[in-house]
Every structure is written in structure tokens, then in C-alpha cells.
Protein backbone atom coordinates (compact mmCIF):
# COMPACT_ATOMS: atom_id res chain seq x y z
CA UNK A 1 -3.95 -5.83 -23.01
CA UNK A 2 -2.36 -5.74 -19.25
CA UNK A 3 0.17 -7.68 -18.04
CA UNK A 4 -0.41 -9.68 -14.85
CA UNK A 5 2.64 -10.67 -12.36
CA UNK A 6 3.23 -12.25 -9.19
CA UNK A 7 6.41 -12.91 -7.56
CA UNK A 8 6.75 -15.59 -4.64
CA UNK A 9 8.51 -13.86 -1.55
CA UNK A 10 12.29 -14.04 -0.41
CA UNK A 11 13.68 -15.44 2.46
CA UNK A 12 11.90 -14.52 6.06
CA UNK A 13 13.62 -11.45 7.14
CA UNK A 14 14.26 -13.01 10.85
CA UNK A 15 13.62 -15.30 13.25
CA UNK A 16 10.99 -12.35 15.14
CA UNK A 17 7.16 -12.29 15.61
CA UNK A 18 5.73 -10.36 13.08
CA UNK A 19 4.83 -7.09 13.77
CA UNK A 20 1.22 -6.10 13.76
CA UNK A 21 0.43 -4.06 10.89
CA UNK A 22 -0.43 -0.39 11.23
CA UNK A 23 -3.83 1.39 10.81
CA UNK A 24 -4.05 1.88 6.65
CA UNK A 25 -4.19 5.09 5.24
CA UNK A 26 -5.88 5.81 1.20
CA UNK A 27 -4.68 8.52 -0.49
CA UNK A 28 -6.98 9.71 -2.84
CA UNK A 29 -5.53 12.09 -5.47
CA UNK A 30 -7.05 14.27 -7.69
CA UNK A 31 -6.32 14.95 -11.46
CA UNK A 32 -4.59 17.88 -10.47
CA UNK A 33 -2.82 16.71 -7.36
CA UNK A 34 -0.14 18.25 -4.74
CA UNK A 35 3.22 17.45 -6.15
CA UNK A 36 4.33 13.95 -4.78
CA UNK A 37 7.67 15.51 -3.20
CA UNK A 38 5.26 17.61 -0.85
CA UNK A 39 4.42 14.41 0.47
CA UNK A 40 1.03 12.96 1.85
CA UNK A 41 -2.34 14.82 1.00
CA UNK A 42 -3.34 16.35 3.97
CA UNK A 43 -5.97 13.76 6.00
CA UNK A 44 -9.84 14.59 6.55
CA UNK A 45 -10.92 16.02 9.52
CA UNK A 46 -13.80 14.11 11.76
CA UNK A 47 -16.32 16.74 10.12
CA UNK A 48 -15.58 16.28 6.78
CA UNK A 49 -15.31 12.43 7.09
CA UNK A 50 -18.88 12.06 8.82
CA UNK A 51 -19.87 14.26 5.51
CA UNK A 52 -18.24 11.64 3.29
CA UNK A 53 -19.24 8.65 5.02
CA UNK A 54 -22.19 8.09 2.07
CA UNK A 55 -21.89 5.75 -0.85
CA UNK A 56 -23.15 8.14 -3.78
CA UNK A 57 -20.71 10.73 -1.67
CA UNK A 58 -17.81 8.79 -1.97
CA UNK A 59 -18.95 7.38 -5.67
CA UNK A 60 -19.78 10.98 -6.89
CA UNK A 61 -15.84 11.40 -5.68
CA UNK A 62 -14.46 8.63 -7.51
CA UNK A 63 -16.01 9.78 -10.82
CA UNK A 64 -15.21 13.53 -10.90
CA UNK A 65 -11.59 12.94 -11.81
CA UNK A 66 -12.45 11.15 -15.03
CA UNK A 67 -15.61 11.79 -15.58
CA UNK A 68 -15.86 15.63 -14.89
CA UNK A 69 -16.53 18.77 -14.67
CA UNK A 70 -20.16 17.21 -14.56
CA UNK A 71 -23.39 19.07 -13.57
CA UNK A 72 -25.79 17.60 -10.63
CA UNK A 73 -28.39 16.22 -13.83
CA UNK A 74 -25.02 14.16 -15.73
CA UNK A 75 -24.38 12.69 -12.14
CA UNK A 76 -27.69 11.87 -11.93
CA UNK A 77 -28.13 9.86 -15.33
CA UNK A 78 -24.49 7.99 -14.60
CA UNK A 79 -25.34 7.26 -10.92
CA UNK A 80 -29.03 6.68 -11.70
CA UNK A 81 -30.28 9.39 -9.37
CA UNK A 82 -32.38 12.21 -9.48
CA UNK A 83 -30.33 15.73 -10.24
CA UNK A 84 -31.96 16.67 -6.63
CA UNK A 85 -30.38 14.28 -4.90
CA UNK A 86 -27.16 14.74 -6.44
CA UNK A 87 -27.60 18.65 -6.83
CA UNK A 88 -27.62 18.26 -2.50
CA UNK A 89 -24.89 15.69 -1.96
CA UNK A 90 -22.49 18.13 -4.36
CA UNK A 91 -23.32 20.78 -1.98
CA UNK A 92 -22.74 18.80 1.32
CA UNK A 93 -19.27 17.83 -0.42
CA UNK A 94 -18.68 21.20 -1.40
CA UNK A 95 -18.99 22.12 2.30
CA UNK A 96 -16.28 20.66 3.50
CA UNK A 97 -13.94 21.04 0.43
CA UNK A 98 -14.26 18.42 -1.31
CA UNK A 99 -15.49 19.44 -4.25
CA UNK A 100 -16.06 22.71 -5.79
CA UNK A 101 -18.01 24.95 -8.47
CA UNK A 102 -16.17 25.47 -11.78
CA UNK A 103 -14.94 29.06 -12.40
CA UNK A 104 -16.38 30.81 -15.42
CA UNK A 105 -18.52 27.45 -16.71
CA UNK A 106 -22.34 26.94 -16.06
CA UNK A 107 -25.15 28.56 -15.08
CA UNK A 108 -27.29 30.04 -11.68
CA UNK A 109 -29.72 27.11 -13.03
CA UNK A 110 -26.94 24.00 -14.72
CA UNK A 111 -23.98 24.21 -12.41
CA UNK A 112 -20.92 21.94 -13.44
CA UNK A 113 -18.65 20.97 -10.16
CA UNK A 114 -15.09 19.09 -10.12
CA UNK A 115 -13.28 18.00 -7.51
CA UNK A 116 -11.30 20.37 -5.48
CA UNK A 117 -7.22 19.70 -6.56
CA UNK A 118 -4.97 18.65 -3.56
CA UNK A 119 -6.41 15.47 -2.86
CA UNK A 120 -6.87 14.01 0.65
CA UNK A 121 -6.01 11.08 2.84
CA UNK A 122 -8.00 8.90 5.02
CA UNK A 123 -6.29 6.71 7.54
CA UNK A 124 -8.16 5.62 11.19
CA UNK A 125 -5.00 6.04 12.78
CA UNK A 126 -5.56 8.40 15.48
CA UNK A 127 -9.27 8.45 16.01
CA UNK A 128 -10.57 9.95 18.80
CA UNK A 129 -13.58 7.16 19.06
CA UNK A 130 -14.14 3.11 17.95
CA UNK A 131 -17.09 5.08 16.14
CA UNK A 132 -14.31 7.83 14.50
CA UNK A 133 -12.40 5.06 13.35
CA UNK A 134 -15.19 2.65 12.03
CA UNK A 135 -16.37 5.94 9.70
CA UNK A 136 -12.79 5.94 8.63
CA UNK A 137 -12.70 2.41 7.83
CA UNK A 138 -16.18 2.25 6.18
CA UNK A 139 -15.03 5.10 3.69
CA UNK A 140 -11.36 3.19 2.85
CA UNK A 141 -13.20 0.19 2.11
CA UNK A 142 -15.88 2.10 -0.47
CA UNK A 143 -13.01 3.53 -2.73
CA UNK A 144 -11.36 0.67 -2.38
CA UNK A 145 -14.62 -1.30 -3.92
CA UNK A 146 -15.40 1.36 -6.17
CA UNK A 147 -10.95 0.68 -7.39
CA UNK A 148 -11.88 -2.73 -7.58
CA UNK A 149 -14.86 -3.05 -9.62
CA UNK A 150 -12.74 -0.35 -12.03
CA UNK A 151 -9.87 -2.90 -12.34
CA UNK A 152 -12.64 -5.84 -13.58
CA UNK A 153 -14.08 -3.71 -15.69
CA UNK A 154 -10.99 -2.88 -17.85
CA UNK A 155 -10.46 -6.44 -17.93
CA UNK A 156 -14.14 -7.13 -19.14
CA UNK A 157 -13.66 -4.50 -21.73
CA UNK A 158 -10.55 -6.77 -23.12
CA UNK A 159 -12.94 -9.22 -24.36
CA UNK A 160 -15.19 -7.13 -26.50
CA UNK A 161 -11.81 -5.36 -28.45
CA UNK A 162 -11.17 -5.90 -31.58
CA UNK A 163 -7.57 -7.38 -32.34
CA UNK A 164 -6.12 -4.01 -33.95
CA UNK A 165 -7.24 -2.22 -30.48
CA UNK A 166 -6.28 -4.92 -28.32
CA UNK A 167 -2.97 -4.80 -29.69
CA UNK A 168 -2.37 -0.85 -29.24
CA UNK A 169 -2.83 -1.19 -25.84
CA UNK A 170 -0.59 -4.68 -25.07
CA UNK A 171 2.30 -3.29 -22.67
CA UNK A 172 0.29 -0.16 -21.30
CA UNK A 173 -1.23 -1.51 -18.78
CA UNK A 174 -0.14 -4.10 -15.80
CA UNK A 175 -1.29 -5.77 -12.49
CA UNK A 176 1.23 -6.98 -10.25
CA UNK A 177 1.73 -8.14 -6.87
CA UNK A 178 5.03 -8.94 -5.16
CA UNK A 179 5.13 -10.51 -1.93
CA UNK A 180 8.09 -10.22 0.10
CA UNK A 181 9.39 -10.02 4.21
CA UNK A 182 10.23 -6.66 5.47
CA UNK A 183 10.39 -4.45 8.52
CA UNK A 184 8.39 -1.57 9.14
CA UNK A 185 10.94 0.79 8.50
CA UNK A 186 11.94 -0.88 4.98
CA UNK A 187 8.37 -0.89 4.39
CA UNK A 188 8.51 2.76 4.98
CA UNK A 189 11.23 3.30 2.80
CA UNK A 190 9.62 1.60 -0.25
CA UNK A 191 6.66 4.36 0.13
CA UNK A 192 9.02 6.93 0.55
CA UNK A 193 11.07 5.59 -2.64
CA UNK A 194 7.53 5.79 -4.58
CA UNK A 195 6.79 9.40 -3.37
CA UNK A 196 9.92 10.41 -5.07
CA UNK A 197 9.49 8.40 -7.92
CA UNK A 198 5.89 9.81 -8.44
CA UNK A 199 7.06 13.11 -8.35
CA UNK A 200 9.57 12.37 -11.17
CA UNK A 201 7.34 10.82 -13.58
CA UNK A 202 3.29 11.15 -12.52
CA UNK A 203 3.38 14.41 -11.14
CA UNK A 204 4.69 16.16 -14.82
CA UNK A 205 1.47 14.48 -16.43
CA UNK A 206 -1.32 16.90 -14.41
CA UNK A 207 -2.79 19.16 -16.77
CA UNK A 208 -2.78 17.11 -20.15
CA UNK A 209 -6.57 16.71 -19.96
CA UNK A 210 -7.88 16.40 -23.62
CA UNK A 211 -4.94 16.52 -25.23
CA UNK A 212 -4.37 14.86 -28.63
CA UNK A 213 -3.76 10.57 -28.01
CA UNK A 214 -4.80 11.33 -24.31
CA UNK A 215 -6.99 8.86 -22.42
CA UNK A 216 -7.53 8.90 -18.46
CA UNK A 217 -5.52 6.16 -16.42
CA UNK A 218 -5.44 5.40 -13.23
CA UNK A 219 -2.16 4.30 -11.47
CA UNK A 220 -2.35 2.14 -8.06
CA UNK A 221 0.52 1.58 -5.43
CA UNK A 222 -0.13 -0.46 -2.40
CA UNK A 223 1.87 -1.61 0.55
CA UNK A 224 0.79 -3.00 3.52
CA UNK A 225 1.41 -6.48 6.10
CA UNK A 226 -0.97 -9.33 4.74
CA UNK A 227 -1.18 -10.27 8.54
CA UNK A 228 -4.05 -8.92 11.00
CA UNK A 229 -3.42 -7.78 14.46
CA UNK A 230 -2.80 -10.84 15.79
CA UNK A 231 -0.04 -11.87 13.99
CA UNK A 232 -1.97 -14.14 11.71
CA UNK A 233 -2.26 -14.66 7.72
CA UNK A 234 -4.85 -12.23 5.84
């Protein structure tokens, strides 16, 4: 069903310290995204990360894209919450952009909500407070879990699939992780390289929603130093 692949990492790139790695920033993108060649999504302000800084926030988030358009009572049954609670969280997300109503669909009484196109980033670079930058950091960490536990599950699903279906999906789906030695600029370079290559071939998919043979998929690109701030192994 997926492919898994790790590489070992070339020589050392020099006989220099490491350099300590920079704050992290998540992208998240929505279904119908800013093309990749306008580069990053544009980051949260302090406001609108204090508003996100909640776990059924943030998980409400990671299932609009393909889960939704869902109304506050379908969140509800999924996240095993009451349609208040989630009815009020939608709105505090809808207050600062995140999500919105859906045009022409629903009801004064049933309204369904998706999240707003564009996307966002989230780094705690820049922070005006420890505080700032902890909210930051709590929120990265969330999706990030929330990623995770999707990645398992796709692998637990492998080993209740029938032979036929395993076999139509062998080769669409991978995992790999390559470690190698680089500078911060080359590291750069490499997320530059993907922003361009993203725009080629990930951007032209937005807007095939429902169409015949189409299934959701989620495509994950990370690069970062796997040393802390010190200078020492992750």
C-alpha cells in the first residue's frame, strides 16, 4: 500500500559547529490553496493565534478540508461534541478568518461552514513574548499530532483491505525520510525548489473535489535540523 524509505546521510558538509536550527514554521493549506509560486501563506496574527490556541479549534481545522462543508451538528457527532459547542468554536474561528459560512448552502437554523481558502502559516519566529511564542508552539505541535495520528491510521487501514484493494493502491502512496548535511542556505533552497515544484504539479489539482476516481490525499514536505539549540542530536 505505501512505500517506506530511508536514506543514510552523505558526507558532513564541513569541519564547522552546526548551526542552531531556526524557529519552525507549519504551513497549513487549504483544499483550495494560494498558488505555491505566490509563496508562503500569509502567518497568523497574535489575535487570531490566541483564538486558535484550542484543541477542538485546531481539530475542527484539520477536518474541514476533507471532511467538509460540515454543519456545527456533523462536527459534533465526528468530534463527539455537542452542536453548541461546536456551533460557538465555528464562530470564534470564523472571527478571525479562519473559517467561513458557505455561500448559497444551509439554513438560518443548519449552517454548513468550510474553511476559508488561502491557508495560513504558523511559525514562533518573531514573537513579541516567551508567552506569544509558547501559543505558537502549542498550536504547531497539535496539527502536527493530529498529521501524525492521520499517517497511523492509513497504515492501520492496510491491514483490514482486501488483496484486490490493497493492490490498487501499491505505488500511490509513500513515507520517506532522507537524512543528509546541509547549510542553511541549501536548506533554503530545497524549500524553495519544492515551492516551485508544488506549483507545477499540486497546485493544478485544487478544485477536483468529487470528481469521478477522486479520493482526498494529503501530501507532507518537511525540512528542518534534527539538532536543538545547543548544537546537540534531536
Amino acid at each position: 500500500m505505501a512505500t517506506a524509505r530511508k536514506d543514510s546521510p552523505g558526507p558532513k558538509a564541513g569541519p564547522d559547529a552546526p548551526t542552531p536550527p531556526a524557529p519552525p514554521t507549519l504551513r497549513v493549506a487549504s483544499e483550495e490553496s494560494a498558488p505555491a509560486s505566490a509563496g508562503p501563506p500569509p502567518e497568523l496574527g497574535s489575535e487570531a493565534l490566541r483564538a486558535l490556541a484550542h484543541p477542538l479549534r485546531i481539530r475542527i481545522l484539520d477536518l474541514l478540508p476533507t471532511r467538509g462543508p460540515l454543519t456545527a451538528s456533523k462536527l459534533g457527532e465526528i468530534v463527539g461534541e455537542s452542536s453548541g459547542s461546536t456551533s460557538y468554536h465555528l464562530r470564534q474561528l470564523a472571527k478571525h478568518g479562519l473559517v467561513r459560512e458557505v455561500e448559497g448552502k444551509g439554513t438560518a437554523r443548519e449552517r454548513w461552514w468550510e474553511r476559508t481558502p488561502g491557508g495560513f502559516s504558523i511559525s514562533s519566529a518573531g514573537k513579541d513574548s516567551p508567552a506569544g511564542r509558547q501559543t505558537a508552539e502549542a498550536v504547531n505541535m497539535e496539527f502536527l499530532r493530529l498529521r501524525n495520528e492521520r499517517v497511523l491510521a492509513f497504515i492501520r487501514a492496510g491491514q483490514e483491505m482486501d488483496d484486490e484493494t490493497l493492490e490498487s493502491w501499491v505505488g500511490s502512496a509513500t513515507f520517506m525520510t532522507s537524512n543528509k548535511w546541509a547549510t542553511p542556505e541549501q536548506m533554503k533552497a530545497i524549500i524553495e525548489a519544492w515551492d516551485r515544484f508544488a506549483a507545477e504539479h499540486i497546485d493544478p489539482l485544487n478544485g477536483q473535489e468529487g470528481g469521478p476516481g477522486m479520493v482526498p490525499l494529503e501530501i507532507h514536505f518537511d525540512v528542518f535540523p534534527t539538532i536543538d539549540p545547543e548544537g546537540n542530536p534531536l
